[in-house]
N, C-alpha and C. Protein backbone atom coordinates (compact mmCIF):
# COMPACT_ATOMS: atom_id res chain seq x y z
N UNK A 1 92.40 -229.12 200.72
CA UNK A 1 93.50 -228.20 201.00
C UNK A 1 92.97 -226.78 200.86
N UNK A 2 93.41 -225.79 201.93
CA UNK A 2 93.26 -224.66 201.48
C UNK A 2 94.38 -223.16 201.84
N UNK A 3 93.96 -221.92 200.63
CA UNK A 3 95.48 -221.68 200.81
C UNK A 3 95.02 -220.46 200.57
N UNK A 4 95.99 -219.98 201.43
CA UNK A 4 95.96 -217.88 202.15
C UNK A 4 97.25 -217.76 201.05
N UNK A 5 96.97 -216.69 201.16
CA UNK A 5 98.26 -215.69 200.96
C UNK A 5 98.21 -214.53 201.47
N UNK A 6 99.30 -213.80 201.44
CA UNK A 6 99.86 -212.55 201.37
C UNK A 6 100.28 -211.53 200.98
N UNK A 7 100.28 -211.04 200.15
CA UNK A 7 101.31 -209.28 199.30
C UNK A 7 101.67 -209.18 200.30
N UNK A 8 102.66 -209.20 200.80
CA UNK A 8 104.19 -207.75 201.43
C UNK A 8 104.87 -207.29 201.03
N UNK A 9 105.15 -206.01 201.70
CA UNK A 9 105.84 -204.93 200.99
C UNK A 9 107.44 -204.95 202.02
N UNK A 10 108.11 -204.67 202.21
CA UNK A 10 109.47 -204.09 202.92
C UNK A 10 109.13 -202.92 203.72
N UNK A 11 109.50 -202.96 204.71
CA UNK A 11 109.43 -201.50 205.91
C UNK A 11 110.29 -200.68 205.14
N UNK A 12 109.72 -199.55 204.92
CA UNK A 12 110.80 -198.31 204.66
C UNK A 12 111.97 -197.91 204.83
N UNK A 13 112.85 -198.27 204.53
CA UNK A 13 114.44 -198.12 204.82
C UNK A 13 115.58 -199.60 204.94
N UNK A 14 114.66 -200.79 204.50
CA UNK A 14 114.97 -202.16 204.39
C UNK A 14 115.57 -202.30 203.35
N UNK A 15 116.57 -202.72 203.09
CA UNK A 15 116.71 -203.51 201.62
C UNK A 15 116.09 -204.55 201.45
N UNK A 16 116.40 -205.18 199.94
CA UNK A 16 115.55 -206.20 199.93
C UNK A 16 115.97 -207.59 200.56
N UNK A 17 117.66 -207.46 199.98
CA UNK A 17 118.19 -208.47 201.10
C UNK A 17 118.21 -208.57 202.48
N UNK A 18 117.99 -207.49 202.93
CA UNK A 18 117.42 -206.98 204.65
C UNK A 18 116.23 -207.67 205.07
N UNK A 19 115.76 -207.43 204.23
CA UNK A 19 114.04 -208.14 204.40
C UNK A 19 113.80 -209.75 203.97
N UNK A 20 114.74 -210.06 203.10
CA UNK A 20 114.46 -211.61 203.02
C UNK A 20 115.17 -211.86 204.32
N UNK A 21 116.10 -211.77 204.59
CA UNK A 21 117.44 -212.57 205.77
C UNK A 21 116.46 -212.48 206.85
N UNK A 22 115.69 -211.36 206.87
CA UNK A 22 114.95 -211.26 208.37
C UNK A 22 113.96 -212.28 207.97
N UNK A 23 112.78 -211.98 207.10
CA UNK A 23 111.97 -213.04 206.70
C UNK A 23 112.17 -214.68 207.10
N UNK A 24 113.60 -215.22 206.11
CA UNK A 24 113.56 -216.41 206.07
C UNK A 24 114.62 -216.75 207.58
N UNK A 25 115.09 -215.74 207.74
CA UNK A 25 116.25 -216.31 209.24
C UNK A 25 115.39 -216.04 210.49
N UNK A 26 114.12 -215.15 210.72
CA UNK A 26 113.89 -214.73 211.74
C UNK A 26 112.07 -215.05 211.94
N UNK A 27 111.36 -214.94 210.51
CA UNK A 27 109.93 -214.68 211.05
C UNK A 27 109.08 -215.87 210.47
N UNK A 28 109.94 -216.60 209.59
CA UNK A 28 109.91 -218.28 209.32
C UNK A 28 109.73 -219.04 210.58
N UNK A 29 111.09 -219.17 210.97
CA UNK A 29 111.07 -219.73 212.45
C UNK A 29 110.30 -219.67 213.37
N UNK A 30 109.85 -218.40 213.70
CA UNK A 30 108.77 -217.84 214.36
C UNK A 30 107.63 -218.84 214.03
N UNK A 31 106.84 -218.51 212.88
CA UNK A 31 105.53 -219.00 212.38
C UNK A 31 106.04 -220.51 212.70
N UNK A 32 106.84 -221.19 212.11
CA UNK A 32 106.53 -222.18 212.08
C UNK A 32 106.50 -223.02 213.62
N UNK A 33 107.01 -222.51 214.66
CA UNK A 33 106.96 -222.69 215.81
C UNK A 33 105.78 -222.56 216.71
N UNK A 34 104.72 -221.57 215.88
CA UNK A 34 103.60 -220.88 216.63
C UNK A 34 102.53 -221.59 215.93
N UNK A 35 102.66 -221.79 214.51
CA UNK A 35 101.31 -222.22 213.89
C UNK A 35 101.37 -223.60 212.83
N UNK A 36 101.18 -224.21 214.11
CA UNK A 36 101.94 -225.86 213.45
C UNK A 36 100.73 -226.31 212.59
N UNK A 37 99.52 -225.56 211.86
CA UNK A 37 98.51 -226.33 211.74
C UNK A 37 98.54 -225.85 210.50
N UNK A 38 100.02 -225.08 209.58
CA UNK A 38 100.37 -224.56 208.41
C UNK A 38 101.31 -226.34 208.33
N UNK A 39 100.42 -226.35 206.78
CA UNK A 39 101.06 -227.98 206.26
C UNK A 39 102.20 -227.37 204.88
N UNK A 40 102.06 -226.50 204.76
CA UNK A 40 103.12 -225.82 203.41
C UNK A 40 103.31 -223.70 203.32
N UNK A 41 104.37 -223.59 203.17
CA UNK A 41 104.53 -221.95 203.93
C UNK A 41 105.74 -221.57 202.91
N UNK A 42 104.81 -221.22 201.79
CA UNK A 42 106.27 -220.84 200.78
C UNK A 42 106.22 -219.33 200.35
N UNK A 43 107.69 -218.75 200.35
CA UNK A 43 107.52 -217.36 199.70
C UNK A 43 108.34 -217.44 199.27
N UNK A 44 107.38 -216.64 197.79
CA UNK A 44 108.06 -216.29 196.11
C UNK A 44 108.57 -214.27 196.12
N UNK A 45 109.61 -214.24 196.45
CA UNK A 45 110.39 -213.37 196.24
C UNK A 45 110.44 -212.02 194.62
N UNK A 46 110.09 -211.05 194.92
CA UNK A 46 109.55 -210.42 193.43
C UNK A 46 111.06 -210.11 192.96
N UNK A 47 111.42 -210.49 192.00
CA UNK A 47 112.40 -209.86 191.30
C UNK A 47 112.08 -208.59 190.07
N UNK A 48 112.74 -207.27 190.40
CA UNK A 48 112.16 -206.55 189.36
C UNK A 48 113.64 -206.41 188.17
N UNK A 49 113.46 -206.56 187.94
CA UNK A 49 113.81 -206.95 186.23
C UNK A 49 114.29 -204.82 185.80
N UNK A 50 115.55 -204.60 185.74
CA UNK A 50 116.58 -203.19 185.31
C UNK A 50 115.43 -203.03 184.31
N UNK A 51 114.81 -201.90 185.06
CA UNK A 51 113.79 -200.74 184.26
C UNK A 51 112.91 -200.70 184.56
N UNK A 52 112.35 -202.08 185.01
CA UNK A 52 110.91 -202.22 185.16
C UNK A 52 110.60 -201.06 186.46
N UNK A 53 109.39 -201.49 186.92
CA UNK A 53 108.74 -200.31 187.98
C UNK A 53 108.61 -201.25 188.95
N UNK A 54 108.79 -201.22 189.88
CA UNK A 54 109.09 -201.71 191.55
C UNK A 54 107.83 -201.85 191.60
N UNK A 55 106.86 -203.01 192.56
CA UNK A 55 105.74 -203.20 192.39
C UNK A 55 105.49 -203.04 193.98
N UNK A 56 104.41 -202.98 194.28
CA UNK A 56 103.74 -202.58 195.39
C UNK A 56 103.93 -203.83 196.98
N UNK A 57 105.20 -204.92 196.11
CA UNK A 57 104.65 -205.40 197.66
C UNK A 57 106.01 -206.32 196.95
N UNK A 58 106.44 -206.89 197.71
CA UNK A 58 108.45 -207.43 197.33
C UNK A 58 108.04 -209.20 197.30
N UNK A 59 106.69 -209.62 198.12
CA UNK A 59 106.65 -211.17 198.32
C UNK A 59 105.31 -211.57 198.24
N UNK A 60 105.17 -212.76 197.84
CA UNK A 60 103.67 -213.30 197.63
C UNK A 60 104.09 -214.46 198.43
N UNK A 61 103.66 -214.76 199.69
CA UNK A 61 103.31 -215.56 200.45
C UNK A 61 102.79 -216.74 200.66
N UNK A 62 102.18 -218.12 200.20
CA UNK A 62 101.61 -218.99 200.57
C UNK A 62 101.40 -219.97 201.59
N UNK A 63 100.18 -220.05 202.35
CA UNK A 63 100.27 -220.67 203.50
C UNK A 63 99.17 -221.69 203.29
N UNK A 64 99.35 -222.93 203.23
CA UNK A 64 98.81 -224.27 202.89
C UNK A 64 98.28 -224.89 204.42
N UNK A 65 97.21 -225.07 204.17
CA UNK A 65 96.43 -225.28 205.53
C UNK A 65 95.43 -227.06 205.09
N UNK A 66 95.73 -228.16 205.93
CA UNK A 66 94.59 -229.12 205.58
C UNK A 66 93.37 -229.02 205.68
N UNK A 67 92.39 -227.68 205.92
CA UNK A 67 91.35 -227.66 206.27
C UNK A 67 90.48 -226.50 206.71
N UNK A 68 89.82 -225.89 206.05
CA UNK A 68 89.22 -224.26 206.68
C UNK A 68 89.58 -224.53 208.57
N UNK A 69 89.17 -225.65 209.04
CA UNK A 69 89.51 -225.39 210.30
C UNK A 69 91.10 -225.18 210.64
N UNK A 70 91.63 -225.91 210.39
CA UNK A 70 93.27 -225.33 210.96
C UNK A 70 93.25 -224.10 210.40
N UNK A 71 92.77 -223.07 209.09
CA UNK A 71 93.27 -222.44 209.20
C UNK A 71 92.69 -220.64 210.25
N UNK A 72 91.42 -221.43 210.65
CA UNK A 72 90.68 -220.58 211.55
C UNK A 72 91.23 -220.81 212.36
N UNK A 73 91.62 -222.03 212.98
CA UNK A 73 92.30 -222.33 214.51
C UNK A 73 94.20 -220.86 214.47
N UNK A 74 94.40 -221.09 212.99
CA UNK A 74 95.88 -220.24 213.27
C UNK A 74 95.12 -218.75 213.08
N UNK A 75 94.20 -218.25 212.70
CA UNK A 75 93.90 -217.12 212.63
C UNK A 75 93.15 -216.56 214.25
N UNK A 76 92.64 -217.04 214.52
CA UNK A 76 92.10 -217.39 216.08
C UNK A 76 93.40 -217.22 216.84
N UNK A 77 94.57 -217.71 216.62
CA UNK A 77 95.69 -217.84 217.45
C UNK A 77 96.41 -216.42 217.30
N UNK A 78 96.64 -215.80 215.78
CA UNK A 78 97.20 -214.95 215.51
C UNK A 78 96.38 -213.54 216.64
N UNK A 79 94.98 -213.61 216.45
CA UNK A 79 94.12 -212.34 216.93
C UNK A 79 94.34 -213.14 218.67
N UNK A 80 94.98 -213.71 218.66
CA UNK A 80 94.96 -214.00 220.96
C UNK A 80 95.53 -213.14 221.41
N UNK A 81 95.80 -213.07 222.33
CA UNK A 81 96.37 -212.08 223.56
C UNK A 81 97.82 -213.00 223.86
N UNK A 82 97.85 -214.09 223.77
CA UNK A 82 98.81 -214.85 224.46
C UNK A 82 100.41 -213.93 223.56
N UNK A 83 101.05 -214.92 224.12
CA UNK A 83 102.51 -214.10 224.19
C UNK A 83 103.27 -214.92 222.75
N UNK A 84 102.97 -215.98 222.46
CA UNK A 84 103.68 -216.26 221.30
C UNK A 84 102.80 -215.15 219.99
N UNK A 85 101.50 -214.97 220.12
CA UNK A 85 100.87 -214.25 218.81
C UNK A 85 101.22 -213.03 218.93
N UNK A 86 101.71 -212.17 220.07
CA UNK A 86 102.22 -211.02 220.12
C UNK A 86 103.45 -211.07 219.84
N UNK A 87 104.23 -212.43 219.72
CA UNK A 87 105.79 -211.84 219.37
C UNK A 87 105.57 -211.78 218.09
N UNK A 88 105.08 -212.89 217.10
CA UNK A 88 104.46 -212.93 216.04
C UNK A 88 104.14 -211.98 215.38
N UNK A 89 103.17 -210.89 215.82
CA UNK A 89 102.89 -209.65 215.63
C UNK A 89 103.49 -208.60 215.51
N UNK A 90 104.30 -208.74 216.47
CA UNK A 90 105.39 -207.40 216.75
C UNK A 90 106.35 -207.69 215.66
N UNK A 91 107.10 -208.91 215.38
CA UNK A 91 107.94 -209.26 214.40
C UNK A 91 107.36 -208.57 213.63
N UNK A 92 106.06 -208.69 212.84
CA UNK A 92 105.66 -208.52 211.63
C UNK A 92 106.19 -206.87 211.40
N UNK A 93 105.88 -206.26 212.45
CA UNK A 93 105.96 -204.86 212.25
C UNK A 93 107.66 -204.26 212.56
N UNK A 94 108.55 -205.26 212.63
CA UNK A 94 109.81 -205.12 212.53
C UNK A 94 110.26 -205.07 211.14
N UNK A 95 109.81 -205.51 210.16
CA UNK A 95 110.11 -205.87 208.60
C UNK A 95 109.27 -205.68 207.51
N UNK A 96 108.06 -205.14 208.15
CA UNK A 96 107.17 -205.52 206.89
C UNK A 96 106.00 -204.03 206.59
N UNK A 97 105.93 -203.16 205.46
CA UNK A 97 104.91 -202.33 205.55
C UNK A 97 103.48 -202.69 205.78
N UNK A 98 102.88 -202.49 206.91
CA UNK A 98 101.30 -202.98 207.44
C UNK A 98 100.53 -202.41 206.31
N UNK A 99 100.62 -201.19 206.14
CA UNK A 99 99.89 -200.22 205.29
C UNK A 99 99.75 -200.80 204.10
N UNK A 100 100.61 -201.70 203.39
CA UNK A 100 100.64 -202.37 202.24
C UNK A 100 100.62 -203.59 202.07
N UNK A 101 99.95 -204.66 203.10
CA UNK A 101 99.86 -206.00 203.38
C UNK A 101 98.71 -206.12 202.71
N UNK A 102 97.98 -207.42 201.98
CA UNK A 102 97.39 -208.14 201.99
C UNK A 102 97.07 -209.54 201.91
N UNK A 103 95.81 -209.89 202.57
CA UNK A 103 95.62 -211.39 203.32
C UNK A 103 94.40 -211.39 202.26
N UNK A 104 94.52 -213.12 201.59
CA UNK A 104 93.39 -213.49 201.23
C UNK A 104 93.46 -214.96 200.71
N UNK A 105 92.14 -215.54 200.85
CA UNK A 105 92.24 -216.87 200.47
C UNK A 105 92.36 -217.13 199.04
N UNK A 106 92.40 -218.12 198.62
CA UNK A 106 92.56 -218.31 196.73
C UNK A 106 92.15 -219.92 196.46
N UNK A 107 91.26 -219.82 195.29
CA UNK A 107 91.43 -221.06 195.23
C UNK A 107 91.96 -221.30 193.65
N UNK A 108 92.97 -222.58 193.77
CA UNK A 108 94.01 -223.00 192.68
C UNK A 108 93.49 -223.85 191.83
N UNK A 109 93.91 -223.71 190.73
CA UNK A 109 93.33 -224.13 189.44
C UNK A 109 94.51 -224.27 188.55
N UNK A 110 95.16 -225.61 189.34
CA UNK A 110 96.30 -225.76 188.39
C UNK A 110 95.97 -226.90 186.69
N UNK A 111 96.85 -226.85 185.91
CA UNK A 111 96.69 -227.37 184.51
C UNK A 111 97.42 -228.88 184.86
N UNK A 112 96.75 -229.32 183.87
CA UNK A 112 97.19 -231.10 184.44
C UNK A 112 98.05 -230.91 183.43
């Protein structure tokens, strides 16, 4: 198994409930329609806690892939020209600060 993530932040002038509803009603659907070779696609929502300091990015992302290849095959798909990776794309930049995204692999080391 192997597994990406994400930091995102909210587009400037989003709430946060703005940005999940779009997230889970609009860019869920999307992905999961475009990049069937994601076997698990979960996002953990930041709650900041009255006082604390707002942190740099609202969601941590996980995208569960069976295999470095599927997940080159969806990254390959994402960088195409074709018309589903551009709606894909464009979505992203409907909801989400680019400037404050990050993508990276991880590997898990859970406790038995």
């Amino acid at each position: 198994m192997v597994k990406a993530m994400t930091l995102t932040k909210r587009k400037p002038g989003l709430s946060r409930e703005e940005f999940i509803r779009h997230y889970e009603e609009v860019h869920v659907p999307l992905g999961l329609k475009y990049f069937p070779t994601i076997k698990r696609y979960v996002r953990n929502y930041v709650i900041t806690p009255p006082g604390a300091k707002e942190l740099d990015f609202d969601c941590i992302t996980e995208y569960w892939y069976d295999s470095i290849d599927d997940l080159e095959a969806a990254v390959r798909f994402w960088q195409s020209e074709s018309e589903g990776a551009q709606a894909v794309r464009d979505d992203e930049l409907s909801f989400r600060d680019e400037s404050k995204t990050a993508w990276f692999l991880v590997e898990e080391k859970p406790t038995e």
